[in-house]
N, C-alpha and C. Protein backbone atom coordinates (compact mmCIF):
# COMPACT_ATOMS: atom_id res chain seq x y z
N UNK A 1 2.54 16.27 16.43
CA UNK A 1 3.14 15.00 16.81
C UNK A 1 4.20 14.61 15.77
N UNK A 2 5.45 14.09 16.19
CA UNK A 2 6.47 13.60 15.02
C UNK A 2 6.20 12.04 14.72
N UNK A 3 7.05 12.22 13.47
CA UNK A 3 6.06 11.02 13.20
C UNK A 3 6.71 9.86 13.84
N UNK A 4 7.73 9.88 14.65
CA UNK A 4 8.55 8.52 15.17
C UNK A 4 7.00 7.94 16.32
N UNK A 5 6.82 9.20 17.05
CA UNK A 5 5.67 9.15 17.44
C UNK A 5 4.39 8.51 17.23
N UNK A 6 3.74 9.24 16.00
CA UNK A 6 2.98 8.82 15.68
C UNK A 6 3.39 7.16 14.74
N UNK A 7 4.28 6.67 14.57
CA UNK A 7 4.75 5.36 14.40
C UNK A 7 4.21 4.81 15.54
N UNK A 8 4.86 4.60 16.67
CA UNK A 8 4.57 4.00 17.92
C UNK A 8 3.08 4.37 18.31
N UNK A 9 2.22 4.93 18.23
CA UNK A 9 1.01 5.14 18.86
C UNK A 9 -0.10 4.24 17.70
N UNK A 10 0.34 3.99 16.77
CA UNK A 10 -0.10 3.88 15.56
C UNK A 10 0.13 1.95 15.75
N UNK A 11 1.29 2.07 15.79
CA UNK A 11 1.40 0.87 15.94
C UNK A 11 0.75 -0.71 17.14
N UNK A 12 0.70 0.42 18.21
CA UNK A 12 0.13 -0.09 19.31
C UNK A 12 -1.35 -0.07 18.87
N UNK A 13 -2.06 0.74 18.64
CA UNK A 13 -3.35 0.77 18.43
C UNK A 13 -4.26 0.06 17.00
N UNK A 14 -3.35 -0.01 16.39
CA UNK A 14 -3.78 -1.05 14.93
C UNK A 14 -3.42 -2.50 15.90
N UNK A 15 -2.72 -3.08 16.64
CA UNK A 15 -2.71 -4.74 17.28
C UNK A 15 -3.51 -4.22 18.25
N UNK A 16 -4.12 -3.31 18.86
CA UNK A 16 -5.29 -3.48 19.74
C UNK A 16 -5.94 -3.54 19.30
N UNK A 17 -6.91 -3.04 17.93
CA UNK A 17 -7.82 -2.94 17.35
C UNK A 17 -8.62 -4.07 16.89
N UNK A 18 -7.20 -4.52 16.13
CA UNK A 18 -7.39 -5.59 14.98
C UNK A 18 -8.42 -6.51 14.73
N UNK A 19 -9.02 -7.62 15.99
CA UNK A 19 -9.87 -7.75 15.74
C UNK A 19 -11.19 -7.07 15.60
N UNK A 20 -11.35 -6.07 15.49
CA UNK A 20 -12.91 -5.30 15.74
C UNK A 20 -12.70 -4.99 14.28
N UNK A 21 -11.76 -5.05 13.44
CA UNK A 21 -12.09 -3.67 12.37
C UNK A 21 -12.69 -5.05 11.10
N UNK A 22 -13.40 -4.29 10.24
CA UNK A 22 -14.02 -5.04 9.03
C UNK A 22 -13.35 -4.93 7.64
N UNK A 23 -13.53 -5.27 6.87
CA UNK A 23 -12.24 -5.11 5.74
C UNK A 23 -12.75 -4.22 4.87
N UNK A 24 -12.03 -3.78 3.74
CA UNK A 24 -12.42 -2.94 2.73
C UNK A 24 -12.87 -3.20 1.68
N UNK A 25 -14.38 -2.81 0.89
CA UNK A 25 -14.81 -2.89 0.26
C UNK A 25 -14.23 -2.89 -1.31
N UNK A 26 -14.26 -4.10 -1.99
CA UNK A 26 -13.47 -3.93 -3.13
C UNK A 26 -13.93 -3.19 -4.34
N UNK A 27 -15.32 -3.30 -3.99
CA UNK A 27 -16.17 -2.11 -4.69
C UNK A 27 -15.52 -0.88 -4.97
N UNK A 28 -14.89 -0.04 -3.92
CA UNK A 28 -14.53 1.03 -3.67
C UNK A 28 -13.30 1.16 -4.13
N UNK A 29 -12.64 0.44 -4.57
CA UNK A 29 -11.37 0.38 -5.18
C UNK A 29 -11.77 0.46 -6.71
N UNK A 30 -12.55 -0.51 -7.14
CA UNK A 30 -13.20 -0.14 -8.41
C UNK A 30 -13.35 1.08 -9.09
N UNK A 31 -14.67 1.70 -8.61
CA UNK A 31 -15.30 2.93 -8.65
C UNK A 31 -14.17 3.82 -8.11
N UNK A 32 -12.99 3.83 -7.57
CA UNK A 32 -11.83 5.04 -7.85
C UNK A 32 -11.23 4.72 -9.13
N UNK A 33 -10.93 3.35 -9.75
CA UNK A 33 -10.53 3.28 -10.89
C UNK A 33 -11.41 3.45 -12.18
N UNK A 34 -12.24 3.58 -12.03
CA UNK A 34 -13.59 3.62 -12.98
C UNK A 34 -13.32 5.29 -12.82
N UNK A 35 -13.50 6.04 -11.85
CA UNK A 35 -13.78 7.94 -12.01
C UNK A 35 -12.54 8.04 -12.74
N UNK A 36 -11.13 7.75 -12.36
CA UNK A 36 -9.88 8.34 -12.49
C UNK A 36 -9.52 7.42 -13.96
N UNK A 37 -10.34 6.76 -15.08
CA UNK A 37 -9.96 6.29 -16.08
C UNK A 37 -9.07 5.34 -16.32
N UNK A 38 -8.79 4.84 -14.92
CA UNK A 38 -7.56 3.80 -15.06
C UNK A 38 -8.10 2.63 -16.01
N UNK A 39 -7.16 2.50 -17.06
CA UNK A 39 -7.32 1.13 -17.76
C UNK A 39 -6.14 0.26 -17.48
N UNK A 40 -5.26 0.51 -16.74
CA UNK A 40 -4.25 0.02 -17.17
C UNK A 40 -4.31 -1.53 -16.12
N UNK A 41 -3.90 -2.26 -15.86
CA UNK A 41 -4.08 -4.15 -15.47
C UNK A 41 -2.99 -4.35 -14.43
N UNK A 42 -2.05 -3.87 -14.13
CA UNK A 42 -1.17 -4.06 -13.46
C UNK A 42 -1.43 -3.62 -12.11
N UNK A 43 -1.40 -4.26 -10.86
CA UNK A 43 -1.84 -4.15 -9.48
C UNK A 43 -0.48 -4.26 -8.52
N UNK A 44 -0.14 -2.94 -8.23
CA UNK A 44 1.03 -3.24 -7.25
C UNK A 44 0.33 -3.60 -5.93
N UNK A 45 0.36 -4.74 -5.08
CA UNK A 45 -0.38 -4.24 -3.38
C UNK A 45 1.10 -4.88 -2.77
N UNK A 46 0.52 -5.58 -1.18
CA UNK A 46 1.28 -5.85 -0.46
C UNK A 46 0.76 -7.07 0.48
N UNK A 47 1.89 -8.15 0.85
CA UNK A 47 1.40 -8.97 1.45
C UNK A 47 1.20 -8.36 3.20
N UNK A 48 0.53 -8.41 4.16
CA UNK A 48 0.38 -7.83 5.14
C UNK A 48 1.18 -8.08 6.48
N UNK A 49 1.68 -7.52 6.78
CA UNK A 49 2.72 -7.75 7.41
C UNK A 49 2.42 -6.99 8.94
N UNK A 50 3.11 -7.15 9.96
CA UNK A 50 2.65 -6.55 11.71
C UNK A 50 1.01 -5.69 11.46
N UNK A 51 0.14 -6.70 11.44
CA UNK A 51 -1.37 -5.59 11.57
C UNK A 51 -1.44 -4.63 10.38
N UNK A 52 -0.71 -4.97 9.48
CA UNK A 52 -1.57 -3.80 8.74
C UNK A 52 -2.75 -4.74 7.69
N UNK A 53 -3.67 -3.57 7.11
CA UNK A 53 -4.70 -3.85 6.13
C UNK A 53 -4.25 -5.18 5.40
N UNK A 54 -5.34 -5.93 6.21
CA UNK A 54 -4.60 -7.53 4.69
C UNK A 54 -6.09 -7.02 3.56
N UNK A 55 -5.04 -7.01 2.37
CA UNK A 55 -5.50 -6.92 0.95
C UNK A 55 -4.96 -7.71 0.07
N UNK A 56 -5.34 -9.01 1.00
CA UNK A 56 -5.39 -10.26 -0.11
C UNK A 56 -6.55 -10.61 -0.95
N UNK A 57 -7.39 -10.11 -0.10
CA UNK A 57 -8.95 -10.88 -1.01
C UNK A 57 -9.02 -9.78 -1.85
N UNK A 58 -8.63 -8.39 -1.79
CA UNK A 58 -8.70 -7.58 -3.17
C UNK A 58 -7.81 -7.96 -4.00
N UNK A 59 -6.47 -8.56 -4.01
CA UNK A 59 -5.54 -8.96 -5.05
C UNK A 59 -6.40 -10.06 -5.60
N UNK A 60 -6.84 -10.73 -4.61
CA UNK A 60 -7.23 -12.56 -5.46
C UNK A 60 -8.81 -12.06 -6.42
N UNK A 61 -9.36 -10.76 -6.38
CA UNK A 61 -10.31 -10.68 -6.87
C UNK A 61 -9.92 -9.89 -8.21
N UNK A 62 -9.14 -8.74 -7.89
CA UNK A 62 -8.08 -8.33 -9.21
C UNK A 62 -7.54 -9.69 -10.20
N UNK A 63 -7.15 -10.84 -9.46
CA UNK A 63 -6.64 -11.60 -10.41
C UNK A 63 -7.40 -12.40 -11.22
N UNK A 64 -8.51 -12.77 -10.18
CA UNK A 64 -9.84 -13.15 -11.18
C UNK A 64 -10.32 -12.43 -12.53
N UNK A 65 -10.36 -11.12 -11.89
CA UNK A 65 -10.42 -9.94 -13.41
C UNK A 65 -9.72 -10.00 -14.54
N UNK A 66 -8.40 -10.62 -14.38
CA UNK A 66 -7.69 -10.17 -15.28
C UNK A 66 -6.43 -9.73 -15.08
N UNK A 67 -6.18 -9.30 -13.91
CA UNK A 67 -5.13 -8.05 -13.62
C UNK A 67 -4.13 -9.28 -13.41
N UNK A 68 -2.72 -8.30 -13.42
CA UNK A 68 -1.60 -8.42 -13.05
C UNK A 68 -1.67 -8.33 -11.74
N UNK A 69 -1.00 -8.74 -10.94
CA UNK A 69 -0.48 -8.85 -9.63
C UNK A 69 0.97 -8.76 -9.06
N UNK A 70 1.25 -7.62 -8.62
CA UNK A 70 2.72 -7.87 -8.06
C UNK A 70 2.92 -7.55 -6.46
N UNK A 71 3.54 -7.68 -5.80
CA UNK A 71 4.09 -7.52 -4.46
C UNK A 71 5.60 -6.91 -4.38
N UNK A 72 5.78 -6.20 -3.67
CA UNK A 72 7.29 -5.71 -3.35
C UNK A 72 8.28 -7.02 -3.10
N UNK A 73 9.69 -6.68 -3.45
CA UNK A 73 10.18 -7.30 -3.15
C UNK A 73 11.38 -5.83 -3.06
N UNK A 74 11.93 -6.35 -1.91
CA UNK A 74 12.76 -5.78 -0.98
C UNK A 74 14.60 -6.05 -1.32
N UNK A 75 15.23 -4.73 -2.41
CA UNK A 75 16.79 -4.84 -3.12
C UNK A 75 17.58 -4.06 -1.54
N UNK A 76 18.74 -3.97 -1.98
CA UNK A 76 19.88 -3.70 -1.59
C UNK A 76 19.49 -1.66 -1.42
N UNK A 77 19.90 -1.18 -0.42
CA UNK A 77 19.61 0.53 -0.19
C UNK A 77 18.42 1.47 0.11
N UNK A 78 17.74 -0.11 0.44
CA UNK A 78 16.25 0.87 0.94
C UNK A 78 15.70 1.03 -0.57
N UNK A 79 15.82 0.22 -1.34
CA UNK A 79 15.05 0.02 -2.78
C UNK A 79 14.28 -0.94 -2.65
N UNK A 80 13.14 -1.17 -3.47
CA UNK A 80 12.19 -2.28 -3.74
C UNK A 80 11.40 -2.20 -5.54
N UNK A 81 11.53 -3.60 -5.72
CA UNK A 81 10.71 -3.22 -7.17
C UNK A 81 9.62 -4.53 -6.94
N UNK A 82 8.73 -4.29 -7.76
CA UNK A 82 7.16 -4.73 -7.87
C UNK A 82 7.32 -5.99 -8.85
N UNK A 83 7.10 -7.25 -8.45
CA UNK A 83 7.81 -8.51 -9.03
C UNK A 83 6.15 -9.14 -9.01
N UNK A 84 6.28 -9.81 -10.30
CA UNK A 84 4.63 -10.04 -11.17
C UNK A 84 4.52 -11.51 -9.45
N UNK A 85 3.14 -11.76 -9.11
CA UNK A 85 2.89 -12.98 -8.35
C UNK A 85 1.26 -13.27 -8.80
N UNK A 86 1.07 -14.50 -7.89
CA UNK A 86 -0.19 -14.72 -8.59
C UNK A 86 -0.44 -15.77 -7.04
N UNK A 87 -1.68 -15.31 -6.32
CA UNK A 87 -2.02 -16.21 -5.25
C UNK A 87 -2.36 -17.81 -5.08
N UNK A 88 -1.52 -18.25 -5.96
CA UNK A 88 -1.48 -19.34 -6.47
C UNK A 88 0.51 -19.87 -5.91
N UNK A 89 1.49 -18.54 -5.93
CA UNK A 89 3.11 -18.49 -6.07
C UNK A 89 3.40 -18.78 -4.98
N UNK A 90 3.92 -19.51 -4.39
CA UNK A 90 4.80 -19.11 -2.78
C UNK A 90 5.69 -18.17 -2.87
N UNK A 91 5.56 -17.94 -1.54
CA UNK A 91 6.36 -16.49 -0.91
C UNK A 91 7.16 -17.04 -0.34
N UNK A 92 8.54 -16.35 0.31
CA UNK A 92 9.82 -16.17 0.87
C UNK A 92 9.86 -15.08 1.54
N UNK A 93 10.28 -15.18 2.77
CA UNK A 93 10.19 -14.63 3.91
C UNK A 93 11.54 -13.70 3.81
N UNK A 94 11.79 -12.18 3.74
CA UNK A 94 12.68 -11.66 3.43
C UNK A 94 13.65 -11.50 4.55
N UNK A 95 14.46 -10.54 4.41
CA UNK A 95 15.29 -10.66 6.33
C UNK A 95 14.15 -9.70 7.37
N UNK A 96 13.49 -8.82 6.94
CA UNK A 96 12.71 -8.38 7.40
C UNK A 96 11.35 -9.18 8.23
N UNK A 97 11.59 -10.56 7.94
CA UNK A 97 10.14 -10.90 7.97
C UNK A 97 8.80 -10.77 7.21
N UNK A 98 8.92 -10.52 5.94
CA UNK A 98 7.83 -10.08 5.33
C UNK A 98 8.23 -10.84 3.80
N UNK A 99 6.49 -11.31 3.67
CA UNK A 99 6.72 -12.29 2.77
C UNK A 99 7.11 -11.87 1.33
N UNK A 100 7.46 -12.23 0.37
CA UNK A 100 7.49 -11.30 -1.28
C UNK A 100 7.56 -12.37 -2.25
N UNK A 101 7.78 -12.37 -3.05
CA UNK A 101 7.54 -13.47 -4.67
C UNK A 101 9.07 -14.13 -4.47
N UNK A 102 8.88 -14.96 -5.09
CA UNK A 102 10.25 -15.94 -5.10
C UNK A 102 10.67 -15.84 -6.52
N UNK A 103 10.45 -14.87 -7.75
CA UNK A 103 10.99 -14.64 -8.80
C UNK A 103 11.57 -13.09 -9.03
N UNK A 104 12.06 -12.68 -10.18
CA UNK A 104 12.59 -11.97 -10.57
C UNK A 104 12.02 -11.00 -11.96
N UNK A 105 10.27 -11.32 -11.74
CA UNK A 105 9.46 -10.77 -12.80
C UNK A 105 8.92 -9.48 -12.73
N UNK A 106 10.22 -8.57 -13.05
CA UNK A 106 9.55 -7.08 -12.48
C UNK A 106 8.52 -6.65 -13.33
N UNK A 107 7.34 -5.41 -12.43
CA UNK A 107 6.43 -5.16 -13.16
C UNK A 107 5.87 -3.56 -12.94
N UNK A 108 5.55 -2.91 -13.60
CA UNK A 108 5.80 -1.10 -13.08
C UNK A 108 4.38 -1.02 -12.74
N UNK A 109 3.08 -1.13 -11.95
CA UNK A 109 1.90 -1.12 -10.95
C UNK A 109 1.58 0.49 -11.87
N UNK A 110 0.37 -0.30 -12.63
CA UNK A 110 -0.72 1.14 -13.27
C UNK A 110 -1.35 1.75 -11.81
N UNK A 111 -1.99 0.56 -10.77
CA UNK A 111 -2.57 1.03 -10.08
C UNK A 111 -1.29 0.47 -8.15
N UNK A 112 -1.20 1.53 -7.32
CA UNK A 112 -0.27 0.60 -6.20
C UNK A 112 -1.04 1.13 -4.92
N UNK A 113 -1.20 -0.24 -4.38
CA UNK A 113 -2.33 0.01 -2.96
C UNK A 113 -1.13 -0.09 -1.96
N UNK A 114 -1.21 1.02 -1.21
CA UNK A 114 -0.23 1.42 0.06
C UNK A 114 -0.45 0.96 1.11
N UNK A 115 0.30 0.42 2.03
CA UNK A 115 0.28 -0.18 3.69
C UNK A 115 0.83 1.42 4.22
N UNK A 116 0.47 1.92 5.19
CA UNK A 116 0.18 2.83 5.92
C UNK A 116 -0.03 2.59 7.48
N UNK A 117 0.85 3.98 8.21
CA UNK A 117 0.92 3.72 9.99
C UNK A 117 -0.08 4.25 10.06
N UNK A 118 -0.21 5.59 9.81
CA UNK A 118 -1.63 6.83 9.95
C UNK A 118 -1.47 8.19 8.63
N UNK A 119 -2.27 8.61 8.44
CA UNK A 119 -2.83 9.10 6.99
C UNK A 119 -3.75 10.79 7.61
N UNK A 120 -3.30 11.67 6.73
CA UNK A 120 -4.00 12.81 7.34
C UNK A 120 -5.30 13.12 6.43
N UNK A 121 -5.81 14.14 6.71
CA UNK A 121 -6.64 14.81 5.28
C UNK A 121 -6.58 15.47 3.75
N UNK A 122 -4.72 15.35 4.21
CA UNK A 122 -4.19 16.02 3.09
C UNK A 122 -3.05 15.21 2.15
N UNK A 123 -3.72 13.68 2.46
CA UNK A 123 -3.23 12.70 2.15
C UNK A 123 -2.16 12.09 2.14
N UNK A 124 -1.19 12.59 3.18
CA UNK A 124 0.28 11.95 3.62
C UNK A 124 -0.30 11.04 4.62
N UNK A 125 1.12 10.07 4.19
CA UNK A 125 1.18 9.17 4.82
C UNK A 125 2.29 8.77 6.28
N UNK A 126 2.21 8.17 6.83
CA UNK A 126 3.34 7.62 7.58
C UNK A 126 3.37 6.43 7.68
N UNK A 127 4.95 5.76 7.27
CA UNK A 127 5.24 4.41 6.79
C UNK A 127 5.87 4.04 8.28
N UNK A 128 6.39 2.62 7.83
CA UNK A 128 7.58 2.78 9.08
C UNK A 128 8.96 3.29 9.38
N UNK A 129 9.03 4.23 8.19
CA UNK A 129 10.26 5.11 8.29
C UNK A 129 11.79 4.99 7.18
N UNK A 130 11.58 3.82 6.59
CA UNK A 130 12.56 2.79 5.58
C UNK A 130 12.58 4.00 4.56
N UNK A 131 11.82 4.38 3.73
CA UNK A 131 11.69 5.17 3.15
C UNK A 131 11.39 4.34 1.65
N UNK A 132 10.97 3.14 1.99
CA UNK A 132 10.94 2.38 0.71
C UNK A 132 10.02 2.83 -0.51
N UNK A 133 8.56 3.02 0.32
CA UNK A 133 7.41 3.64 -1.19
C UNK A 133 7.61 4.95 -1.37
N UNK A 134 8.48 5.69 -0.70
CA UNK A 134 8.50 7.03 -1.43
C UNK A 134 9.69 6.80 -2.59
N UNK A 135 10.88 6.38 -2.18
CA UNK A 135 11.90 5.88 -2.86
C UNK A 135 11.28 5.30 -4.43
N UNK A 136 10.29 3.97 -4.67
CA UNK A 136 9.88 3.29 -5.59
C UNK A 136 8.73 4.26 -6.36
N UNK A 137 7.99 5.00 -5.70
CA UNK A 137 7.55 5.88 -6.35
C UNK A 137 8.10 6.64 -6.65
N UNK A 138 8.96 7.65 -6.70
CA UNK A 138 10.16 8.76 -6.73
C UNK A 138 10.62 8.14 -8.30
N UNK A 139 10.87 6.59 -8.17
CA UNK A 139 11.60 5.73 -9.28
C UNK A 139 10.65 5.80 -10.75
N UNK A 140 9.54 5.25 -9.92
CA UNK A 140 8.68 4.81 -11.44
C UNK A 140 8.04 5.75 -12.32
N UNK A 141 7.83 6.85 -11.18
CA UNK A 141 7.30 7.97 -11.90
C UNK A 141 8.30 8.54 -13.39
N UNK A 142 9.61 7.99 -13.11
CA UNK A 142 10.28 7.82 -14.47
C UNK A 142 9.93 7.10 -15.81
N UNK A 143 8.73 5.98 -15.50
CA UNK A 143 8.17 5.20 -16.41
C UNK A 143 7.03 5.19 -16.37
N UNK A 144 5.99 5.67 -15.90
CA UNK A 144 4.58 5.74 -15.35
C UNK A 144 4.37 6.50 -14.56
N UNK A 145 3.10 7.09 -14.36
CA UNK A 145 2.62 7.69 -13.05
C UNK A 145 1.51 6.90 -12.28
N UNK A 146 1.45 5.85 -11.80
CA UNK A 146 0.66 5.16 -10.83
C UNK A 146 -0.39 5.51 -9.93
N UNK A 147 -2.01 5.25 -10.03
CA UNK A 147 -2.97 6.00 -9.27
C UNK A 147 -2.35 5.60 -7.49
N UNK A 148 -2.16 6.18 -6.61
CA UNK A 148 -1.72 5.69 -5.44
C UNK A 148 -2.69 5.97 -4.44
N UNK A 149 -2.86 4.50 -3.80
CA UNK A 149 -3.83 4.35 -3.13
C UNK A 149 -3.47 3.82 -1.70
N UNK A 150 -4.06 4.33 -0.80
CA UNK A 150 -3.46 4.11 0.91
C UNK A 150 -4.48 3.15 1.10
N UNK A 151 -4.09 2.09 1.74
CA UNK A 151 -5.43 1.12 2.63
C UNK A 151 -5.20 1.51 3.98
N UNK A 152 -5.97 1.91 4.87
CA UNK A 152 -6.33 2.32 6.40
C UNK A 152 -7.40 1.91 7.02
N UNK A 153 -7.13 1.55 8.40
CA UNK A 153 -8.39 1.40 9.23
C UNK A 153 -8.60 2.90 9.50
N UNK A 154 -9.68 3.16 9.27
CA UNK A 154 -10.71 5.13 10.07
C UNK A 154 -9.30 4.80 10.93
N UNK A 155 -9.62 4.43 12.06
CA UNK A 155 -8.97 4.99 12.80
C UNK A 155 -7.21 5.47 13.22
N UNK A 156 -7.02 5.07 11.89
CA UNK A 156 -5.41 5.53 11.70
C UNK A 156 -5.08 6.93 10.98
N UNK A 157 -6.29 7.64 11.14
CA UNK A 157 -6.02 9.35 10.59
C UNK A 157 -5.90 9.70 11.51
N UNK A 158 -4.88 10.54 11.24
CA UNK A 158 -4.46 11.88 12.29
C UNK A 158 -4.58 13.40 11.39
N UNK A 159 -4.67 14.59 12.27
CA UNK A 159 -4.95 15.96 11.78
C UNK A 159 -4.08 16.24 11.17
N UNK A 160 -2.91 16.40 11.27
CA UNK A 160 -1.90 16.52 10.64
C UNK A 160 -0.43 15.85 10.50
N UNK A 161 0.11 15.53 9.78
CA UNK A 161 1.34 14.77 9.36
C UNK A 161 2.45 15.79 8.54
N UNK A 162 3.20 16.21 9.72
CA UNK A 162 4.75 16.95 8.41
C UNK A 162 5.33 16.03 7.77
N UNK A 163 5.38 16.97 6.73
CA UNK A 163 6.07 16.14 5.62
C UNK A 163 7.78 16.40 5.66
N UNK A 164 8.44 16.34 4.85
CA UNK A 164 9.66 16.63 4.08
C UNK A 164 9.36 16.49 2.57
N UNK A 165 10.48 16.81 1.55
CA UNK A 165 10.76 16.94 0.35
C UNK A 165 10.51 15.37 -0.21
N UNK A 166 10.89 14.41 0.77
CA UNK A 166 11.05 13.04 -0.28
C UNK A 166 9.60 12.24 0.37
N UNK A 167 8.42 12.94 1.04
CA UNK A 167 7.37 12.44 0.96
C UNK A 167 6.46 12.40 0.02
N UNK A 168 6.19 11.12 -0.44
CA UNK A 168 4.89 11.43 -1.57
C UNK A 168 3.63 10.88 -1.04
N UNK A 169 2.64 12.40 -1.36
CA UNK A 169 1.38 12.40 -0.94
C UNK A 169 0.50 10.80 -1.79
N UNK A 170 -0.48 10.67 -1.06
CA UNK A 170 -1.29 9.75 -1.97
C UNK A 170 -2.32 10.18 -3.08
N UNK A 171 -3.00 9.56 -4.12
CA UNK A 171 -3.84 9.57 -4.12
C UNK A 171 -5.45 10.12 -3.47
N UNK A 172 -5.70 8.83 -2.87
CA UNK A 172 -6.39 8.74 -2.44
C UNK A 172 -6.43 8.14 -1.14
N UNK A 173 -7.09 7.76 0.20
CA UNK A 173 -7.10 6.62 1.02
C UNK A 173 -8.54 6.11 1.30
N UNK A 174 -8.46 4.70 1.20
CA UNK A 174 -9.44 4.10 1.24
C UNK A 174 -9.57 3.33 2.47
N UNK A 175 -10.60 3.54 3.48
CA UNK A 175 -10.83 2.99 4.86
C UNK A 175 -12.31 1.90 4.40
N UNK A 176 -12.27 1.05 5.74
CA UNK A 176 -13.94 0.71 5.77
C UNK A 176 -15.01 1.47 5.69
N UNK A 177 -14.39 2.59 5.99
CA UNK A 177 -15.96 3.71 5.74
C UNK A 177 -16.16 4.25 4.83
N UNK A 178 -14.86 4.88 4.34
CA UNK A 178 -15.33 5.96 3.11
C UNK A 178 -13.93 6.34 2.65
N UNK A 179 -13.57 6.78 1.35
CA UNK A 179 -12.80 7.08 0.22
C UNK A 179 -12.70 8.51 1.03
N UNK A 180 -10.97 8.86 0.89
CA UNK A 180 -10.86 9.96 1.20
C UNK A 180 -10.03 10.62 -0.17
N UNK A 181 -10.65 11.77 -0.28
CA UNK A 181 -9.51 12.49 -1.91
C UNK A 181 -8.93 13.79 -1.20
């Protein structure tokens, strides 16, 4: 299946779903950062935007901890950089429709939780095509290497996903059911 494809099938079926699915255990985000040694405080996620994974109550529980918090904010060329927020900040609605920080406090994400169309076994992803988190990862890996983490409902894996050269695999992906490596 290509992935324009699997965009559209993906898309339809995460707003059919939506209400049935249960959220993700923040536990499980933990205990990947606990195996993989992450110390580092800085939390890239994302505000949730058309049906995907809302991972607000894992940011607002990260911030309780301690952590840093940032959200994308959306530059000029299909770029984005990770701008410090705190669920406390108002957001601004970009031209896209999608909310992001109303400052200019960039921040390079020790750990960055991914919005995702559908996710294979071999841990690619499919975005909506912008090319934005491969782009920002591609970037930072100049200053860090970031544990990267997919949020998915189960039911947004598919068997296989082609890649190209400027895809970057994940981490890990983390569903309601179970941690995939």
């Amino acid at each position: 299946m290509k992935k324009s494809q699997i965009r559209k099938k993906f898309l339809k079926l995460r707003e059919k779903k939506l209400q049935k699915v249960t959220s993700i255990d923040f536990n499980n985000i933990v205990k990947l950062l606990k195996k993989r040694g992450i110390k580092g405080k800085i939390i890239g996620g994302y505000y949730p935007y058309n049906n995907e994974l809302d991972c607000t109550q894992i940011l607002e529980k990260f911030e309780n901890k301690g952590y840093i918090i940032s959200l994308p904010k959306i530059k000029k060329n299909f770029q984005m950089d990770f701008i410090q927020w705190s669920s406390k900040d108002p957001l601004i609605i970009n031209k896209f429709g999608i909310p992001e920080p109303n400052n200019n406090k960039i921040k390079f994400p020790d750990i960055l939780l991914i919005p995702l169309l559908s996710f294979d076994t071999e841990l690619n992803r499919v975005g909506y095509g912008g090319g934005f988190y491969d782009r920002y990862i591609q970037k930072i890996k100049r200053k860090k290497k970031p544990l990267l983490i997919g949020l998915a409902h189960s039911f947004q894996r598919v068997k296989k996903i082609s890649t190209n050269k400027y895809d970057k695999r994940l981490d890990f992906v983390v569903t309601e059911r179970k941690i995939i490596e």
